[in-house]
Protein backbone atom coordinates (compact mmCIF):
# COMPACT_ATOMS: atom_id res chain seq x y z
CA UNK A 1 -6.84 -1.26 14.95
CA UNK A 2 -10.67 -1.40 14.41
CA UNK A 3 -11.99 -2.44 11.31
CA UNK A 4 -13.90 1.05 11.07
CA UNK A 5 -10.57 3.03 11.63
CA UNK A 6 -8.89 0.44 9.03
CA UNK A 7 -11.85 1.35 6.44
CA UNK A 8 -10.80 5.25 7.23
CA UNK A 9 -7.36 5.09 6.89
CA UNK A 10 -8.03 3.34 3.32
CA UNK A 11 -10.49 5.92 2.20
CA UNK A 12 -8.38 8.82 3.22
CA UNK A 13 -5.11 6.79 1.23
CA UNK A 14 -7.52 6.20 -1.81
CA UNK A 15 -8.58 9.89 -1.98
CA UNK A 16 -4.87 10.47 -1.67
CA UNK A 17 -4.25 8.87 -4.74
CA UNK A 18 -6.73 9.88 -6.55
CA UNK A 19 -5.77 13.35 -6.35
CA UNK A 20 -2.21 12.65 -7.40
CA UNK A 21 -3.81 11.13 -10.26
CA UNK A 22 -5.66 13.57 -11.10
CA UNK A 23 -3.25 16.07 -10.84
CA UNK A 24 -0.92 13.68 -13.46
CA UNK A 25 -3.57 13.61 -16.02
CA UNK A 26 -3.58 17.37 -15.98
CA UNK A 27 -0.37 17.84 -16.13
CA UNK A 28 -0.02 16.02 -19.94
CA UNK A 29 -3.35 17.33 -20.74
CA UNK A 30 -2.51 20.83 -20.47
CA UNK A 31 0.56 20.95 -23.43
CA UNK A 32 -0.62 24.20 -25.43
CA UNK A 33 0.96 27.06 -22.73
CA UNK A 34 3.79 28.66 -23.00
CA UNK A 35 6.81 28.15 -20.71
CA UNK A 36 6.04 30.92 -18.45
CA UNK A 37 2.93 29.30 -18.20
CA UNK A 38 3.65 25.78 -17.61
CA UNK A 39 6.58 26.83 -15.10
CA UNK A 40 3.78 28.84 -13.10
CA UNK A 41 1.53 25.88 -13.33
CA UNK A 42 4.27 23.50 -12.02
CA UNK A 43 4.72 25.69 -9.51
CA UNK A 44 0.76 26.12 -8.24
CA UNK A 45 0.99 22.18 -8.47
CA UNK A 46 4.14 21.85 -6.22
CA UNK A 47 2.68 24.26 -3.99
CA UNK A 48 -0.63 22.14 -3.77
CA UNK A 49 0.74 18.97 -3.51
CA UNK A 50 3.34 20.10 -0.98
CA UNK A 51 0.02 22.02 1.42
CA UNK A 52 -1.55 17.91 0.48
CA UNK A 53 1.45 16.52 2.34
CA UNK A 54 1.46 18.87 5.37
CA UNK A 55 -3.04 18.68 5.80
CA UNK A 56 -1.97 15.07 5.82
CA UNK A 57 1.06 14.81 8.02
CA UNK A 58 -1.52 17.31 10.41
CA UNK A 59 -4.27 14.62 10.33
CA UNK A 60 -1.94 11.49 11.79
CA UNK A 61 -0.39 14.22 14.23
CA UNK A 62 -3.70 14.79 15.22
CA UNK A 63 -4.52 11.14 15.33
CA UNK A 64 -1.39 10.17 17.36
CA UNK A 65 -2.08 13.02 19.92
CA UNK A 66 -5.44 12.27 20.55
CA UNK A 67 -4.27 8.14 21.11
CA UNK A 68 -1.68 9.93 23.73
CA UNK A 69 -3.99 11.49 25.47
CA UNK A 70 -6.58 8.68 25.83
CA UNK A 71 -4.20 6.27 27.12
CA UNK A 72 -2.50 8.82 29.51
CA UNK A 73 -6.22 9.30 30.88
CA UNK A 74 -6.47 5.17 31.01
CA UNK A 75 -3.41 4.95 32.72
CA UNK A 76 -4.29 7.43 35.31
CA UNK A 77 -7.86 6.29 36.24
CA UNK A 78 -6.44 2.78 36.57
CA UNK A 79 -3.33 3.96 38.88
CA UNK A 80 -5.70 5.70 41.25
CA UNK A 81 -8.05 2.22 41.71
């Protein structure tokens, strides 16, 4: 792994957590709803965080699938030399 894709992955992990941390701090912040309310909110938040995991899982998919095809292209210019 190259340092500059090690510094990625890091900054994409850090922004990760920050936005479960933010998320957190909102959720004790916000303590004056009522339960309709907070339920709904739990639920946008769920929702969110769930769509977080999936753009992320989409991202290393992404990732892998673009190392597969470079190193099926490698491994076909070098058989035909």
């Amino acid at each position: 792994m190259t340092f500059s894709l090690l510094i990625r992955v890091l900054f994409i992990r850090f922004l990760e957590l920050k936005k479960k941390l933010i998320m957190l701090i909102a959720e004790f912040c916000s303590n004056y709803d009522t339960a309709d309310k907070r339920r709904h909110k739990f639920h946008q938040r769920k929702l969110e965080m769930l769509k977080f995991y999936r753009d992320s899982i989409e991202r290393r998919l992404a990732s892998l699938n673009a190392s597969i095809d470079t190193l099926e292209t490698q491994i076909n210019r070098d058989s035909m030399d």
